[in-house]
PDB file of N, CA and C in Angstrom:
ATOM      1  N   UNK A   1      -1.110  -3.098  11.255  1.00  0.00           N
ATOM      2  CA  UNK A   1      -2.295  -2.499  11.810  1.00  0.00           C
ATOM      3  C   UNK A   1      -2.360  -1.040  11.365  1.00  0.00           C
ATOM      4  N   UNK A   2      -3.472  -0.546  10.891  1.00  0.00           N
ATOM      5  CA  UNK A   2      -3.777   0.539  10.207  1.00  0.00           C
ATOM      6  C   UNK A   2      -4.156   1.410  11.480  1.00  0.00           C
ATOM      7  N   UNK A   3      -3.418   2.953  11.739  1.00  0.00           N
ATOM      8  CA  UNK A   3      -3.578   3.904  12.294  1.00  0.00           C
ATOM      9  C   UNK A   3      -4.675   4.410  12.073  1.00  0.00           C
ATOM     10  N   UNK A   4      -5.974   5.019  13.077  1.00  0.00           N
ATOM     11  CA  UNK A   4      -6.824   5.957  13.091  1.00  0.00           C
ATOM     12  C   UNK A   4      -7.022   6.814  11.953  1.00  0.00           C
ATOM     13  N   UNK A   5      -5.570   7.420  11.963  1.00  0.00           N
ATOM     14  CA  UNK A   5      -5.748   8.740  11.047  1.00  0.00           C
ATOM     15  C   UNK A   5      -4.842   8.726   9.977  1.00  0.00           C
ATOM     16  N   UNK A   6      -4.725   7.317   9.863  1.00  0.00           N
ATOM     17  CA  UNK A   6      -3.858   6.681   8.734  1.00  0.00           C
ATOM     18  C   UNK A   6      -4.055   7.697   6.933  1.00  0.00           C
ATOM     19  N   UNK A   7      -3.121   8.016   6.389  1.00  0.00           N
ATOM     20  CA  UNK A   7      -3.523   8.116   5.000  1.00  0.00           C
ATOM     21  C   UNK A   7      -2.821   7.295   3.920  1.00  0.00           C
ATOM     22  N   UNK A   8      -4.030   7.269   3.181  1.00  0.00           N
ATOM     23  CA  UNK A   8      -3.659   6.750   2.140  1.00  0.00           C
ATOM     24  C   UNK A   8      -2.913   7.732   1.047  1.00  0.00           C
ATOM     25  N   UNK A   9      -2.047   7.846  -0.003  1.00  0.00           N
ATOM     26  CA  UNK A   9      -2.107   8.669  -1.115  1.00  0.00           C
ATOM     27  C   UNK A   9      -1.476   7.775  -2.273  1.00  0.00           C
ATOM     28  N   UNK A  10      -2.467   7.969  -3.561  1.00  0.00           N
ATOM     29  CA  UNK A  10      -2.450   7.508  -4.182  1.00  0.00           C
ATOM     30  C   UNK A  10      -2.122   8.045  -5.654  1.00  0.00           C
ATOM     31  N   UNK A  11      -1.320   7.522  -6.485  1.00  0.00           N
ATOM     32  CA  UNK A  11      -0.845   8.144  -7.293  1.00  0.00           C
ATOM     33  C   UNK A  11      -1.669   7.784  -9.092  1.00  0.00           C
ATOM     34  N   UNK A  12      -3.128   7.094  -8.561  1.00  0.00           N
ATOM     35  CA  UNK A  12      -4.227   7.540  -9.297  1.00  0.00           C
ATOM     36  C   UNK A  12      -4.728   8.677  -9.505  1.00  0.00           C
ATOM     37  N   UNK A  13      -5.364   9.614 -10.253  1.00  0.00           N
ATOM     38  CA  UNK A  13      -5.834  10.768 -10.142  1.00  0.00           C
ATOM     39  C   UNK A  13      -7.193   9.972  -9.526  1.00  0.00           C
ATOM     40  N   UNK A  14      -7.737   9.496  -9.960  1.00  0.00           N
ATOM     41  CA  UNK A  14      -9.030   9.428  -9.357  1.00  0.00           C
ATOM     42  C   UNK A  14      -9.328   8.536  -8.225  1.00  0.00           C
ATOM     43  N   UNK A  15      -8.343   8.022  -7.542  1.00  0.00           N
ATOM     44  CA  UNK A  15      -8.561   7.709  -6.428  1.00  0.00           C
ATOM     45  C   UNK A  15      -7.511   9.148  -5.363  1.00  0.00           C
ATOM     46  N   UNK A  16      -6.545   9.444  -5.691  1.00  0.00           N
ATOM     47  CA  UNK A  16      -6.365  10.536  -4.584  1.00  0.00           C
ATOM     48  C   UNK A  16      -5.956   9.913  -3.393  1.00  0.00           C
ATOM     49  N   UNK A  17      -5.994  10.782  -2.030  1.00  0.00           N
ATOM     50  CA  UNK A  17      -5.641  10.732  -0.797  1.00  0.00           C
ATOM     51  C   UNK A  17      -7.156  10.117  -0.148  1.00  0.00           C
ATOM     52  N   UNK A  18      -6.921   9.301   0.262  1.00  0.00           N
ATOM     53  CA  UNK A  18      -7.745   8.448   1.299  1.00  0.00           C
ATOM     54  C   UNK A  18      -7.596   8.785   2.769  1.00  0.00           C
ATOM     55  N   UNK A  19      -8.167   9.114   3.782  1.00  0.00           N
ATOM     56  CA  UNK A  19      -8.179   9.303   4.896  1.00  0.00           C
ATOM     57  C   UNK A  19      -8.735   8.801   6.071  1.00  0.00           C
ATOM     58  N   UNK A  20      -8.286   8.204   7.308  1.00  0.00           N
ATOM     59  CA  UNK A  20      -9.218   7.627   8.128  1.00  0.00           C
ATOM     60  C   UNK A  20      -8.711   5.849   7.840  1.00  0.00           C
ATOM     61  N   UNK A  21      -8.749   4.803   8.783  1.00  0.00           N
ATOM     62  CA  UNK A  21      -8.894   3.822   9.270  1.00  0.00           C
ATOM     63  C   UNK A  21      -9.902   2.989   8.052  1.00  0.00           C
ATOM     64  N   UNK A  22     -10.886   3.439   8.272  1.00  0.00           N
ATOM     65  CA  UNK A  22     -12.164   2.950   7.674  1.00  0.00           C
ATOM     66  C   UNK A  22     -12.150   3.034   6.808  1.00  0.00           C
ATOM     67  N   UNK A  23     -11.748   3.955   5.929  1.00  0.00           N
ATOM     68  CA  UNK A  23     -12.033   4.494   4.393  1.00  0.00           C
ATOM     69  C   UNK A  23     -10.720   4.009   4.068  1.00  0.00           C
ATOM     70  N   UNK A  24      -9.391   3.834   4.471  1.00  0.00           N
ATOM     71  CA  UNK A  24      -8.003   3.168   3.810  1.00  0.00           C
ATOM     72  C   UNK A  24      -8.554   1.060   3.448  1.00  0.00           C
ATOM     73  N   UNK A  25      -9.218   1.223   4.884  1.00  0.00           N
ATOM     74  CA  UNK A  25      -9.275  -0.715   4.673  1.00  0.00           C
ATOM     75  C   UNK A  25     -10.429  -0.977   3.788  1.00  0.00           C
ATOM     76  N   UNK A  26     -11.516  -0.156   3.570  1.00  0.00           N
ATOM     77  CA  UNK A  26     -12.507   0.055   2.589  1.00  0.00           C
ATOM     78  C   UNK A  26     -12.138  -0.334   1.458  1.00  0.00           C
ATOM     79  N   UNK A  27     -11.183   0.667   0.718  1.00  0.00           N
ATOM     80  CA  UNK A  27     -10.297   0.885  -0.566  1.00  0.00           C
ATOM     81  C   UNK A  27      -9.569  -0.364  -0.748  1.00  0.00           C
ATOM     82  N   UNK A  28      -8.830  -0.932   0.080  1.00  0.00           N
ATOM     83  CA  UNK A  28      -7.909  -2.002  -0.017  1.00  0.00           C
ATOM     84  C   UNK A  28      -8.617  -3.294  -0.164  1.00  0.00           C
ATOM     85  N   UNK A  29      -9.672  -3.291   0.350  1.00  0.00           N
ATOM     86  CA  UNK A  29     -10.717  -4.227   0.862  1.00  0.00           C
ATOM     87  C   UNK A  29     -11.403  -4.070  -0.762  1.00  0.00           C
ATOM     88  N   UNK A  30     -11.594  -3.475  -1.246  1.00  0.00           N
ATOM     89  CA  UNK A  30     -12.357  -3.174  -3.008  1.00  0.00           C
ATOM     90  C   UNK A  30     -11.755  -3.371  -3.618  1.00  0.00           C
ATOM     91  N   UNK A  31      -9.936  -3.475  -3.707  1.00  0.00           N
ATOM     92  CA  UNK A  31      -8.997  -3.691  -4.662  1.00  0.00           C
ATOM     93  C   UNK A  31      -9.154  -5.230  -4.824  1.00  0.00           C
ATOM     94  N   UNK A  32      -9.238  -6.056  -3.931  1.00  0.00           N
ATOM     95  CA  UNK A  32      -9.400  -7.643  -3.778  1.00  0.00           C
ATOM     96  C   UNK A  32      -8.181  -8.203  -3.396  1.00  0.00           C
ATOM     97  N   UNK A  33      -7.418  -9.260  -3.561  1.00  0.00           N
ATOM     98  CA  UNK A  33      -6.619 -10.212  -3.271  1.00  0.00           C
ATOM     99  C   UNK A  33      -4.803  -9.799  -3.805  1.00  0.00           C
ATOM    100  N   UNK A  34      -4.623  -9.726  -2.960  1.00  0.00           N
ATOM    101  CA  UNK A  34      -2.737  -8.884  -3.464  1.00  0.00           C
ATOM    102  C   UNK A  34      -1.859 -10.797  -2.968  1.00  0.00           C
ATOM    103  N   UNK A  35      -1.268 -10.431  -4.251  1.00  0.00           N
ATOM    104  CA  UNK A  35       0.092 -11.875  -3.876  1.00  0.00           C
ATOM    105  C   UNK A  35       1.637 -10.981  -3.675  1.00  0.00           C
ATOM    106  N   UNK A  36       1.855 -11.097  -2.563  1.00  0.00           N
ATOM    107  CA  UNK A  36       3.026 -10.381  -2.277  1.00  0.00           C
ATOM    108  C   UNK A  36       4.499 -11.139  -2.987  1.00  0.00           C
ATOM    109  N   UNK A  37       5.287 -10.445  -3.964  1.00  0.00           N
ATOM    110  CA  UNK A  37       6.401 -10.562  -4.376  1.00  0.00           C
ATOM    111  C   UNK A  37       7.387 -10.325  -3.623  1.00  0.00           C
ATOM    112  N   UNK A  38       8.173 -11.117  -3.671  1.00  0.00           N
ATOM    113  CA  UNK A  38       9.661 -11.858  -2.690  1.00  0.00           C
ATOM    114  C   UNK A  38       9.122 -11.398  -0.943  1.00  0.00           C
ATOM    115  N   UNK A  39      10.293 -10.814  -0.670  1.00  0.00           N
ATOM    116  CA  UNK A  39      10.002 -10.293   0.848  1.00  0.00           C
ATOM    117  C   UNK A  39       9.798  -9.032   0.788  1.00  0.00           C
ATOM    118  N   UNK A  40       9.074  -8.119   1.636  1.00  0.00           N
ATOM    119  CA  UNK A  40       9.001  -6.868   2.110  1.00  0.00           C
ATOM    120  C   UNK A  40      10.154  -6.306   2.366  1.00  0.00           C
ATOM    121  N   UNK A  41      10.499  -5.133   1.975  1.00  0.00           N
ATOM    122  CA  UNK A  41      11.724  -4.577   2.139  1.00  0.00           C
ATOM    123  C   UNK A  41      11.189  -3.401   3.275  1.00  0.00           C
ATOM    124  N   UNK A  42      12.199  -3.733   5.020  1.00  0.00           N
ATOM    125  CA  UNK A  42      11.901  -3.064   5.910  1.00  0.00           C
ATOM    126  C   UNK A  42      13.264  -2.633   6.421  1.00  0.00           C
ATOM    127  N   UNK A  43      12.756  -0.782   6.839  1.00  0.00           N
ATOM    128  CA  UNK A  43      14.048  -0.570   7.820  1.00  0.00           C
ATOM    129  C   UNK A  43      12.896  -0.195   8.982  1.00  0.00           C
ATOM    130  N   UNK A  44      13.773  -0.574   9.845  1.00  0.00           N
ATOM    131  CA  UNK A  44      13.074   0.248  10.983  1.00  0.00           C
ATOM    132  C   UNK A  44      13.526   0.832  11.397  1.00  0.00           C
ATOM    133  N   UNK A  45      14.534   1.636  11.481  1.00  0.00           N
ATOM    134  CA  UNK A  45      15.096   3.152  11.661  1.00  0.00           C
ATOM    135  C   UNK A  45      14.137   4.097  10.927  1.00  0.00           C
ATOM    136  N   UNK A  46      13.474   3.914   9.917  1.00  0.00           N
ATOM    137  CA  UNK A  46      12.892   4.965   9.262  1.00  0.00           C
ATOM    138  C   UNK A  46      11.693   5.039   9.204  1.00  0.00           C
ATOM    139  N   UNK A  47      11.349   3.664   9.737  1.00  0.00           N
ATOM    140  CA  UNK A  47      10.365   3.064  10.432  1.00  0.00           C
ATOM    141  C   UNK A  47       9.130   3.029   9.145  1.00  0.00           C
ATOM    142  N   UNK A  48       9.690   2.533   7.621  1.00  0.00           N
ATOM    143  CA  UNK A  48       9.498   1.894   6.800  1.00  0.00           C
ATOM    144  C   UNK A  48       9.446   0.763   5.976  1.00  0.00           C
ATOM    145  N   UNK A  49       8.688   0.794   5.376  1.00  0.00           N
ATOM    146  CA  UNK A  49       8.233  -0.766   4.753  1.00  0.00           C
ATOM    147  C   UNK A  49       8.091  -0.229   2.855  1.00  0.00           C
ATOM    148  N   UNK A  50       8.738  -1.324   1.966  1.00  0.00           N
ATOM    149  CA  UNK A  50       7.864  -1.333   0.777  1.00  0.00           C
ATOM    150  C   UNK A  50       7.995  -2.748   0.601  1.00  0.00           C
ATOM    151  N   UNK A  51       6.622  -3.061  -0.123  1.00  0.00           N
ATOM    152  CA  UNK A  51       5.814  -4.037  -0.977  1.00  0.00           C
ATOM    153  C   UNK A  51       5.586  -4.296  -2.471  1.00  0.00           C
ATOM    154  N   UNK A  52       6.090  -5.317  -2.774  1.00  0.00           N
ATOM    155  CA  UNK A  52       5.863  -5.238  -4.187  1.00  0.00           C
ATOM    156  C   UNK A  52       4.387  -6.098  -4.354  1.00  0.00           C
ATOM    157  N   UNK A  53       3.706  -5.856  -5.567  1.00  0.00           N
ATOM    158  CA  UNK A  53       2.421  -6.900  -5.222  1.00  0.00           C
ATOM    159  C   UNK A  53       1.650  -7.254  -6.865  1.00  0.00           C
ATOM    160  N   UNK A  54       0.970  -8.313  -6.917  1.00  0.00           N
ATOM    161  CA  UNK A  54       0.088  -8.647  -8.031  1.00  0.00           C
ATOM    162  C   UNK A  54      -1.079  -8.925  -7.576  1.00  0.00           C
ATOM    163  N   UNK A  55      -2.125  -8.233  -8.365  1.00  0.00           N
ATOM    164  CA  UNK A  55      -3.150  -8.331  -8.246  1.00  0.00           C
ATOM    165  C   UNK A  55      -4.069  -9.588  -8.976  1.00  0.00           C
ATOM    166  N   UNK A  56      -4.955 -10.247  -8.660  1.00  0.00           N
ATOM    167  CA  UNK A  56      -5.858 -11.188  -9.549  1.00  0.00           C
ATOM    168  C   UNK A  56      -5.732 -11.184 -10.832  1.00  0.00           C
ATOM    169  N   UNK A  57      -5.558  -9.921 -11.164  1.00  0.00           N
ATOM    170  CA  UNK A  57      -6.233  -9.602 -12.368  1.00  0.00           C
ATOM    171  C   UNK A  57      -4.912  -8.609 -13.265  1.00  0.00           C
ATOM    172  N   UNK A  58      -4.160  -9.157 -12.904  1.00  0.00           N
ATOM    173  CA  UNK A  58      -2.903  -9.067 -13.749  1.00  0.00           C
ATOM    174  C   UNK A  58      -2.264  -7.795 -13.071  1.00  0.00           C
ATOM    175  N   UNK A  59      -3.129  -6.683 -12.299  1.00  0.00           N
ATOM    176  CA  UNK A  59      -2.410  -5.147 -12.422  1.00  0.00           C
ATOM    177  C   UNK A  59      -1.328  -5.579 -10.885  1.00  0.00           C
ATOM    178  N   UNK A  60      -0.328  -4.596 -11.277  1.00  0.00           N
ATOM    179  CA  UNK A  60       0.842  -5.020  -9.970  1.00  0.00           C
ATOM    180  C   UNK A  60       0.782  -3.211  -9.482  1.00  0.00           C
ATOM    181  N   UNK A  61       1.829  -3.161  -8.590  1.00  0.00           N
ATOM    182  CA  UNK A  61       2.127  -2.138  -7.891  1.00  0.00           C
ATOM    183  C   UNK A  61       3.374  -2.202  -6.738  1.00  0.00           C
ATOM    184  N   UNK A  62       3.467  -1.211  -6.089  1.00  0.00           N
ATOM    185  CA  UNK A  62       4.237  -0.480  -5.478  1.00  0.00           C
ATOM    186  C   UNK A  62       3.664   0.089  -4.416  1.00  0.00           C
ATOM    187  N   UNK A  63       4.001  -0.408  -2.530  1.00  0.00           N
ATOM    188  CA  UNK A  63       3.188  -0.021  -1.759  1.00  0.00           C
ATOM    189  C   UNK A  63       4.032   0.431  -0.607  1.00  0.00           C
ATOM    190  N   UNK A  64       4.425   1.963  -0.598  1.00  0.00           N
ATOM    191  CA  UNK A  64       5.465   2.832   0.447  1.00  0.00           C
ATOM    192  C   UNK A  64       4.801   2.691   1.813  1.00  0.00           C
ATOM    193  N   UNK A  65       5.006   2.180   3.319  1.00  0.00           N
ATOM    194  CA  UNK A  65       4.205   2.302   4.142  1.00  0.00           C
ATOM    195  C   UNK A  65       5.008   3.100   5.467  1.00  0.00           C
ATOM    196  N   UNK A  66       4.546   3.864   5.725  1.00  0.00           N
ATOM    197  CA  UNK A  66       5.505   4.506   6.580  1.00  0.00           C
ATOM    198  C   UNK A  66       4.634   3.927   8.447  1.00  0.00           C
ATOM    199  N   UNK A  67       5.747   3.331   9.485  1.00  0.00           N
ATOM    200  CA  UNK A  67       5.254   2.884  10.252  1.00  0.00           C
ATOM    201  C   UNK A  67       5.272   3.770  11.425  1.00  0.00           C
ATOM    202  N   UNK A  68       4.666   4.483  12.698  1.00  0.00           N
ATOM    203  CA  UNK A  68       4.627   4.709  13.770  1.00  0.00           C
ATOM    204  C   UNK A  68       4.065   4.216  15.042  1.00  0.00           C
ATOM    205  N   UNK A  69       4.642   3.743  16.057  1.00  0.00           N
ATOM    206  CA  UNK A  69       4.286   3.140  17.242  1.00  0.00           C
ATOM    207  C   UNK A  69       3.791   2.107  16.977  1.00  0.00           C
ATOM    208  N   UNK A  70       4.161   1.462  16.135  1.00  0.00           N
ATOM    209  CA  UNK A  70       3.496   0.562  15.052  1.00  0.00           C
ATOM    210  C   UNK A  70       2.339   0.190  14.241  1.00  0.00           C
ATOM    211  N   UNK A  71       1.754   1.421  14.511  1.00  0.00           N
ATOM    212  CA  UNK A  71       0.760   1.699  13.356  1.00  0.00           C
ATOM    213  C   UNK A  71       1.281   2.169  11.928  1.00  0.00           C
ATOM    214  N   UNK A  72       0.444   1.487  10.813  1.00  0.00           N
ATOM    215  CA  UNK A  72       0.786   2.273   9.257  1.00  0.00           C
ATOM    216  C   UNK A  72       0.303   3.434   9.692  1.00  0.00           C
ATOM    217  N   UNK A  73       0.756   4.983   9.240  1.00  0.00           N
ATOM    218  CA  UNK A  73      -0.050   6.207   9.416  1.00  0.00           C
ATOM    219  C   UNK A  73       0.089   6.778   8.437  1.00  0.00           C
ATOM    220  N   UNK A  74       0.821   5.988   7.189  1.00  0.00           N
ATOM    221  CA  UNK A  74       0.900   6.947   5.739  1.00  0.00           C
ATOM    222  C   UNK A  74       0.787   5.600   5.002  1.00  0.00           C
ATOM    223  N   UNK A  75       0.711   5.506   3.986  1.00  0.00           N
ATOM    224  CA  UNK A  75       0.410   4.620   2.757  1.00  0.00           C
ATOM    225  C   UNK A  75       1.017   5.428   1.413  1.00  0.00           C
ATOM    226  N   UNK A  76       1.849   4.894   0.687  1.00  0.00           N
ATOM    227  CA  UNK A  76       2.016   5.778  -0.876  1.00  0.00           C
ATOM    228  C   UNK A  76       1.835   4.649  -1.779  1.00  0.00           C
ATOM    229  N   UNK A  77       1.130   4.215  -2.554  1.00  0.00           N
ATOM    230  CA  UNK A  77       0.267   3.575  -3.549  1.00  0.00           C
ATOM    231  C   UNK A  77       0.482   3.538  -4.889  1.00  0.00           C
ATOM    232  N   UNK A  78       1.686   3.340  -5.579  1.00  0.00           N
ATOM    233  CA  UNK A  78       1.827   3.253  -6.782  1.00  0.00           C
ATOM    234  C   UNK A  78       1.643   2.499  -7.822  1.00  0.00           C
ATOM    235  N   UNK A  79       0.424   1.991  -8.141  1.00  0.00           N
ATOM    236  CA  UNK A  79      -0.440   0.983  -8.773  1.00  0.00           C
ATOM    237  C   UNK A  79       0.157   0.892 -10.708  1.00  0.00           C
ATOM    238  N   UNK A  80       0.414  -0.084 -11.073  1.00  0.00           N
ATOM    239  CA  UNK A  80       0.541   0.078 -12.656  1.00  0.00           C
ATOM    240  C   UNK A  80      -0.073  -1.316 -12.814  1.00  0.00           C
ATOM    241  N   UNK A  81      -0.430  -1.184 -14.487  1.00  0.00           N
ATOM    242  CA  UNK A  81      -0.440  -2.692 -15.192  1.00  0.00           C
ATOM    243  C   UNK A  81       0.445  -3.570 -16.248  1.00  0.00           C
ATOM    244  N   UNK A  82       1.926  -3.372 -15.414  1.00  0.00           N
ATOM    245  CA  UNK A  82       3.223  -4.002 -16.172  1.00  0.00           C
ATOM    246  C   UNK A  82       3.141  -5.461 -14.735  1.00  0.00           C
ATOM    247  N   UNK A  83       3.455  -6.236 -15.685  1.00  0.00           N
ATOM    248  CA  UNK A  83       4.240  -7.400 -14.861  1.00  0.00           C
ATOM    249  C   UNK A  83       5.652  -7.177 -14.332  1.00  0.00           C
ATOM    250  N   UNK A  84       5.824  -7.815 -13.339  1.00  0.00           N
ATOM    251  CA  UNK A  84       7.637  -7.520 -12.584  1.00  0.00           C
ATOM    252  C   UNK A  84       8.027  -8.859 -14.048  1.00  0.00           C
ATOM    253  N   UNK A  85       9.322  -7.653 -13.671  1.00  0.00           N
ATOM    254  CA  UNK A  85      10.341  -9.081 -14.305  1.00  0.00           C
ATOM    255  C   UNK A  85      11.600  -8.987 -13.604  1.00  0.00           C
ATOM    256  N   UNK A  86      12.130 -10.365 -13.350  1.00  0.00           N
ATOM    257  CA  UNK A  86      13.613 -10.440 -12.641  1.00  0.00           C
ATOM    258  C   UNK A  86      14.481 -11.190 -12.966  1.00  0.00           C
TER     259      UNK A  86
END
């Protein structure tokens, strides 16, 4: 569940820092359909999450989520167009 004052930051230049609830699920919501690779890697001591992911359309990424009260309230977004290999 996405925090109020959740941000996004993104390590696009032209997408940037995203801000707000609305405008993070907007963005994510425009990217389209993510297939999540293996399991989510979570601590909750640090009260973090990362995601590995593929997109439709070949581009993958890297998704840092930092959790509070169990809201996401940070997002770090590291988008490329390499395939995983393992």
């Amino acid at each position: 569940m996405l925090g109020p004052d959740v941000v996004l930051r993104s390590a696009l230049a032209e997408v940037g820092d995203v801000e707000g609830g609305a405008a993070v699920r907007d963005l994510l919501s425009a990217r389209g359909p993510r297939a999540v690779h293996r399991e989510p890697v979570v601590d909750p001591e640090r009260g973090a999450v990362a995601v590995l992911w593929t997109a439709d359309d070949g581009a993958t990424g890297i998704e840092f989520l930092v959790v509070r009260d169990d809201r996401v309230v940070e997002v770090r977004s590291y988008p490329a167009n390499r395939p995983f290999h393992y």
